[in-house]
PDB file of N, CA and C in Angstrom:
ATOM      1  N   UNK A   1     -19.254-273.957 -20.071  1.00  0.00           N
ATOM      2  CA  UNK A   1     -19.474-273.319 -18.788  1.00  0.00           C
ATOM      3  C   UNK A   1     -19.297-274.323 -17.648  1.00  0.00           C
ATOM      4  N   UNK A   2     -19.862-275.449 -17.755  1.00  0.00           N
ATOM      5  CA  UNK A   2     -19.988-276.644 -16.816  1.00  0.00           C
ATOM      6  C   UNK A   2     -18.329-276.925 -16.211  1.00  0.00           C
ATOM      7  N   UNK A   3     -17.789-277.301 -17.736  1.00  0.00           N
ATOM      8  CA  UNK A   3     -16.221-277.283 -17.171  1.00  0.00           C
ATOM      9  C   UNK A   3     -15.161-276.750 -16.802  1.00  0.00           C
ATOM     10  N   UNK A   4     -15.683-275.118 -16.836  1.00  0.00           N
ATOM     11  CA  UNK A   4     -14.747-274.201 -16.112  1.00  0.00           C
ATOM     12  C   UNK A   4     -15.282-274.216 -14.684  1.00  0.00           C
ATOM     13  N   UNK A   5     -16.400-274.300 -14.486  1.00  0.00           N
ATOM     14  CA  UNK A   5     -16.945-275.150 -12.868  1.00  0.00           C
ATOM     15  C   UNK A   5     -16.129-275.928 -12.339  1.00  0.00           C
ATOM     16  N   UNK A   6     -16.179-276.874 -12.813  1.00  0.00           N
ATOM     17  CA  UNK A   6     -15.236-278.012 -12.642  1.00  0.00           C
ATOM     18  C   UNK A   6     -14.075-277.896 -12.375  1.00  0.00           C
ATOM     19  N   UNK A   7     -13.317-277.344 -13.448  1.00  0.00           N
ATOM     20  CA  UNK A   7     -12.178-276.626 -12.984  1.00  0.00           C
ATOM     21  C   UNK A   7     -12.007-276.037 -12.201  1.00  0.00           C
ATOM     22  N   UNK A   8     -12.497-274.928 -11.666  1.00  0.00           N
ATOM     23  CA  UNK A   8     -12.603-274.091 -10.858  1.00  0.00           C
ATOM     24  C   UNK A   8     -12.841-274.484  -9.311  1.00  0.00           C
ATOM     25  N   UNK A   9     -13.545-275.355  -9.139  1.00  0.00           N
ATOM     26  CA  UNK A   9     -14.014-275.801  -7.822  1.00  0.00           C
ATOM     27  C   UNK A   9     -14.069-277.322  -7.677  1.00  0.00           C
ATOM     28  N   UNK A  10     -14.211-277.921  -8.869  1.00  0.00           N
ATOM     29  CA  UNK A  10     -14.212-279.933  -9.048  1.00  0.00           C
ATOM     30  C   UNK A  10     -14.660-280.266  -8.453  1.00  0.00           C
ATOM     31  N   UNK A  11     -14.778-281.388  -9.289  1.00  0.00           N
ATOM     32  CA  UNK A  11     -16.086-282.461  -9.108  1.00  0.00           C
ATOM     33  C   UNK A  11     -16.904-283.072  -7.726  1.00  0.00           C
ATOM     34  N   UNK A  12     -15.494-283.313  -7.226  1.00  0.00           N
ATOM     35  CA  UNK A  12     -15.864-283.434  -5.695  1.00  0.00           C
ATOM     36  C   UNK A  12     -16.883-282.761  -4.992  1.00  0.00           C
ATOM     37  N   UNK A  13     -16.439-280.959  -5.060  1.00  0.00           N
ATOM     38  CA  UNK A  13     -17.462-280.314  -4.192  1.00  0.00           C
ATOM     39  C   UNK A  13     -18.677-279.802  -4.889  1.00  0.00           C
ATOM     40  N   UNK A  14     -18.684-279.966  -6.339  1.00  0.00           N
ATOM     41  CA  UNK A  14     -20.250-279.593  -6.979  1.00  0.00           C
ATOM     42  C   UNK A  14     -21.413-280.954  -6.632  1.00  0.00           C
ATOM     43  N   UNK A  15     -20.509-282.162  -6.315  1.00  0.00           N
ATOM     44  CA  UNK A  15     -21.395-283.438  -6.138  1.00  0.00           C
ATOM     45  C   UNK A  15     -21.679-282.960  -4.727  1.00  0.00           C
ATOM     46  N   UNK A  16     -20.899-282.517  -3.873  1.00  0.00           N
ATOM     47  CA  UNK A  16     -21.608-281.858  -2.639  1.00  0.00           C
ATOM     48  C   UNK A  16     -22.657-281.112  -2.419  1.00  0.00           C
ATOM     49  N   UNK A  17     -22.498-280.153  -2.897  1.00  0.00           N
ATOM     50  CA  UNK A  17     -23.457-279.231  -3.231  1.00  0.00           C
ATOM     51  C   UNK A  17     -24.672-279.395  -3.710  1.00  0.00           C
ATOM     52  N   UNK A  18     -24.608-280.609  -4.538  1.00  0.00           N
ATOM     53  CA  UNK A  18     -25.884-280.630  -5.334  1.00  0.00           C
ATOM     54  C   UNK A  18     -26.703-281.443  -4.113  1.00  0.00           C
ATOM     55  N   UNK A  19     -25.875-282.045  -2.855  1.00  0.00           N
ATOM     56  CA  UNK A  19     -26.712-282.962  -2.236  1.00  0.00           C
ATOM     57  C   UNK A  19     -27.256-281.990  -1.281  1.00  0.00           C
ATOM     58  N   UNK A  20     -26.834-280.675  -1.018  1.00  0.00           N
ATOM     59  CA  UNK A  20     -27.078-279.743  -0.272  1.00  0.00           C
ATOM     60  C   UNK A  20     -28.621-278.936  -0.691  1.00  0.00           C
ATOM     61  N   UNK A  21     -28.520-278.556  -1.719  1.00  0.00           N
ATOM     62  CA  UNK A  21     -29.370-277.956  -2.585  1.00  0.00           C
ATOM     63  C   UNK A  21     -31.019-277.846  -1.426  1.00  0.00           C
ATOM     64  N   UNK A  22     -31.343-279.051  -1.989  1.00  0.00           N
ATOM     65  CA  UNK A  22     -32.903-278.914  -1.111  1.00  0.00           C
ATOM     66  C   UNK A  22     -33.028-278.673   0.189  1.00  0.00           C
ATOM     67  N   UNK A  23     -31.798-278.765   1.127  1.00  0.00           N
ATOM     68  CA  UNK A  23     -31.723-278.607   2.499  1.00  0.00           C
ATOM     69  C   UNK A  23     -31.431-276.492   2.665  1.00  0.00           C
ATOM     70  N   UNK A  24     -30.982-276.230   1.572  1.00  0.00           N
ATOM     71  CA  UNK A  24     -30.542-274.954   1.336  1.00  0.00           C
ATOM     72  C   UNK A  24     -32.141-274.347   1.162  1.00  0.00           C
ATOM     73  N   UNK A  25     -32.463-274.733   0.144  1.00  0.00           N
ATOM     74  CA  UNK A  25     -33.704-274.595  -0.459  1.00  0.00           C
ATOM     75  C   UNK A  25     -34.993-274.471   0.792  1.00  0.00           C
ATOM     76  N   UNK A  26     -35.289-275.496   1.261  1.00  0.00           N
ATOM     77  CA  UNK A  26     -36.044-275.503   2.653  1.00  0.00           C
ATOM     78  C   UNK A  26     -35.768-274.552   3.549  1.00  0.00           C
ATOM     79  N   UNK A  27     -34.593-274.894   3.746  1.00  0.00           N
ATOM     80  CA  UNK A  27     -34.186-273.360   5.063  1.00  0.00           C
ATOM     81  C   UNK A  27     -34.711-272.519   4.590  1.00  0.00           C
ATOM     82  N   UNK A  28     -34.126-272.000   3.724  1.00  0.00           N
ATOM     83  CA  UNK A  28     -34.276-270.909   3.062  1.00  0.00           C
ATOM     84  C   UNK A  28     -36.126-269.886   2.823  1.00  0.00           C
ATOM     85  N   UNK A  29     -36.797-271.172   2.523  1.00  0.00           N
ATOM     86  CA  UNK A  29     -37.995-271.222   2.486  1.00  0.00           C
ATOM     87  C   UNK A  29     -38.795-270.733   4.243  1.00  0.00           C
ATOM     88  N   UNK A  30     -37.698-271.471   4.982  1.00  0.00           N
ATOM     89  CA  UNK A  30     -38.455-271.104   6.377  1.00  0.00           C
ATOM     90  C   UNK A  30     -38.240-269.822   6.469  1.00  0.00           C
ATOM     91  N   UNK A  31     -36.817-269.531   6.708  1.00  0.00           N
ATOM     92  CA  UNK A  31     -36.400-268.143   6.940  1.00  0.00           C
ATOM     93  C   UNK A  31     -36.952-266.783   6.228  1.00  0.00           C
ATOM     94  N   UNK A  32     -37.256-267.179   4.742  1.00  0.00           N
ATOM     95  CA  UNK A  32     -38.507-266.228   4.422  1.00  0.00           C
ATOM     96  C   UNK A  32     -39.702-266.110   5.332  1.00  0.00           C
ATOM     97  N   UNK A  33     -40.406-266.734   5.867  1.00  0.00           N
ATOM     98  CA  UNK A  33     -41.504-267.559   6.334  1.00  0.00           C
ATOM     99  C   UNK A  33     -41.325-266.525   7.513  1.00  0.00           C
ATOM    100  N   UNK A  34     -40.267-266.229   7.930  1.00  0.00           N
ATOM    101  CA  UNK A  34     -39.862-266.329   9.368  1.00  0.00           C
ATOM    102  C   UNK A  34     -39.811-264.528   9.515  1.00  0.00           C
ATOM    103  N   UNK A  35     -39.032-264.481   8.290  1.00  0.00           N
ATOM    104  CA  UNK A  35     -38.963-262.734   8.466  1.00  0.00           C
ATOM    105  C   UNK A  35     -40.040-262.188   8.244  1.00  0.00           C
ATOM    106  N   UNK A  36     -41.447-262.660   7.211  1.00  0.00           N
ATOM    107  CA  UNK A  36     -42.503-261.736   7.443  1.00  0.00           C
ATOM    108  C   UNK A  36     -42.979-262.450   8.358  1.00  0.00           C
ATOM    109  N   UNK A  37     -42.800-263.041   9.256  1.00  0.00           N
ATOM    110  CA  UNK A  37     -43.785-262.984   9.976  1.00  0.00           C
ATOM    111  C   UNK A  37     -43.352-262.223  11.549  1.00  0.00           C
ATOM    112  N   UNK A  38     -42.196-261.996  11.682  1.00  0.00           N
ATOM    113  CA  UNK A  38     -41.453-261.113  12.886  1.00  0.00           C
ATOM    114  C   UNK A  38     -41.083-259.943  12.644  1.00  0.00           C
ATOM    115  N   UNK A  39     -41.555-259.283  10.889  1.00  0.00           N
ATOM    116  CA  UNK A  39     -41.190-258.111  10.837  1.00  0.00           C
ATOM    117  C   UNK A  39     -42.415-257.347  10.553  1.00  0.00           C
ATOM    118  N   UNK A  40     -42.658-256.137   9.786  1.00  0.00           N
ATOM    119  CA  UNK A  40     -44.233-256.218   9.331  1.00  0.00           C
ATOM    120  C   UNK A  40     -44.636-256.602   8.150  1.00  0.00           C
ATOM    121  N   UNK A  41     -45.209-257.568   8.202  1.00  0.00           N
ATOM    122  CA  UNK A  41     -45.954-258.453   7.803  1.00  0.00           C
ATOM    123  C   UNK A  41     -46.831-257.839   6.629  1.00  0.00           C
ATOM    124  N   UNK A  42     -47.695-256.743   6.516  1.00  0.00           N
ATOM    125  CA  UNK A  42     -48.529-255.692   5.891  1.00  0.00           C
ATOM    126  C   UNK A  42     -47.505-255.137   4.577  1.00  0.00           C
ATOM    127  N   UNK A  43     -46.435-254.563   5.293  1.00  0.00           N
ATOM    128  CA  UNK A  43     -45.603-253.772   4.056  1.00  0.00           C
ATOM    129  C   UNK A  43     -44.879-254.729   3.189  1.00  0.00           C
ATOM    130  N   UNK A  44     -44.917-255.872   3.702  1.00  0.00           N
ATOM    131  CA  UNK A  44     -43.920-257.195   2.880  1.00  0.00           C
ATOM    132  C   UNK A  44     -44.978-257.652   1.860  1.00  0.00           C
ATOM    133  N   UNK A  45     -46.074-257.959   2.663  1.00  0.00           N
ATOM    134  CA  UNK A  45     -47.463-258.218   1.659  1.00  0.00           C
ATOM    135  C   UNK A  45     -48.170-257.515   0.563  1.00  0.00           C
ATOM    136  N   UNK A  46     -47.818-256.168   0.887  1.00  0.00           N
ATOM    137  CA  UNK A  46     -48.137-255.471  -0.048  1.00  0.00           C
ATOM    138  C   UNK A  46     -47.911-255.146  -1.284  1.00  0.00           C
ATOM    139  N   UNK A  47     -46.540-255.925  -1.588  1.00  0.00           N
ATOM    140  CA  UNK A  47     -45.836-255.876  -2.915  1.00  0.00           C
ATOM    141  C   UNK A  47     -46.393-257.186  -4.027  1.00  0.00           C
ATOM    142  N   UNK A  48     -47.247-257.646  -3.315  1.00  0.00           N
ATOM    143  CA  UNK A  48     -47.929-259.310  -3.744  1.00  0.00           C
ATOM    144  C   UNK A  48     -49.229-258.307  -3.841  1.00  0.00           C
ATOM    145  N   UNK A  49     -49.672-258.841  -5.661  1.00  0.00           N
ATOM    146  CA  UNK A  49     -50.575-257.982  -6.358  1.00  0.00           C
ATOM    147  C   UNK A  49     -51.825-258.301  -5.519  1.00  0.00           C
ATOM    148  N   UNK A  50     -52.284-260.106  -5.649  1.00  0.00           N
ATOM    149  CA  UNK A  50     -53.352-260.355  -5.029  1.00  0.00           C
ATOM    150  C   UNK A  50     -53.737-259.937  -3.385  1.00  0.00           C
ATOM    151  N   UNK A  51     -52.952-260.030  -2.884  1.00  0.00           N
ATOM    152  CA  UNK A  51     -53.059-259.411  -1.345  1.00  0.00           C
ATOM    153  C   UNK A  51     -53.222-258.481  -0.939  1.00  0.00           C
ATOM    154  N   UNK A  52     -52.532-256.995  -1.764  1.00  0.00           N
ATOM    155  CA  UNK A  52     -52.547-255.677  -2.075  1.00  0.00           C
ATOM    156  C   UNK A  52     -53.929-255.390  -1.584  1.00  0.00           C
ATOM    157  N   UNK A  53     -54.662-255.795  -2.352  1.00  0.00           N
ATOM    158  CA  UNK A  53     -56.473-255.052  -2.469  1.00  0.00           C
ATOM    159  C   UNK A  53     -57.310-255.265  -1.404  1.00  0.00           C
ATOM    160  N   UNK A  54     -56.670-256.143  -0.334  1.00  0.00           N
ATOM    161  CA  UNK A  54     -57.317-256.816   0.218  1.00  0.00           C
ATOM    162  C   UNK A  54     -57.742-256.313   2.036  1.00  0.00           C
ATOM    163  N   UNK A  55     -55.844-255.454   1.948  1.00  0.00           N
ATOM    164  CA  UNK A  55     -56.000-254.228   3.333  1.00  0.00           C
ATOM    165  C   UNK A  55     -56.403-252.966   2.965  1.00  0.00           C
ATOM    166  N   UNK A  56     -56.970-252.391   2.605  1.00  0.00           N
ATOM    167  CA  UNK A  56     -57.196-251.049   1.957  1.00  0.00           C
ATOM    168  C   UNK A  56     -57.330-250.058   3.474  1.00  0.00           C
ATOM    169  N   UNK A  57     -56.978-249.288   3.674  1.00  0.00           N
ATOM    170  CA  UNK A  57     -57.547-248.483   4.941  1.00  0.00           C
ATOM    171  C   UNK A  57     -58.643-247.936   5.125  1.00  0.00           C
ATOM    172  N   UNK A  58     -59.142-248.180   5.758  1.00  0.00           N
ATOM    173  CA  UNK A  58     -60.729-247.725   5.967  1.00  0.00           C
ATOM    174  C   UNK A  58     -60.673-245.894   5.745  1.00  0.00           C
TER     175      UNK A  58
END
């Protein structure tokens, strides 16, 4: 599998990539971060078991 990678795209730009990774990773992490917190926040949370129980409607 590795070397049809290789083939396919080589060596060059997978050594790129891999230096990319955690900067991808982080963003990525914000921009989650970012959408519940500018969208609603409640219905995003709600799919997270522990949090669920926690808004109940009066």
């Amino acid at each position: 599998m590795v070397q049809v990678i290789n083939k396919l795209i080589g060596a060059k730009y997978i050594a790129i990539a891999r230096t990319w990774v955690p900067t991808m990773v982080g963003w990525g992490s914000v921009g989650g971060v970012a959408l519940v917190h500018f969208t609603d926040w409640r219905l995003i949370l709600d799919c997270v078991p522990y949090i669920n129980g926690k808004f109940k409607d009066i």
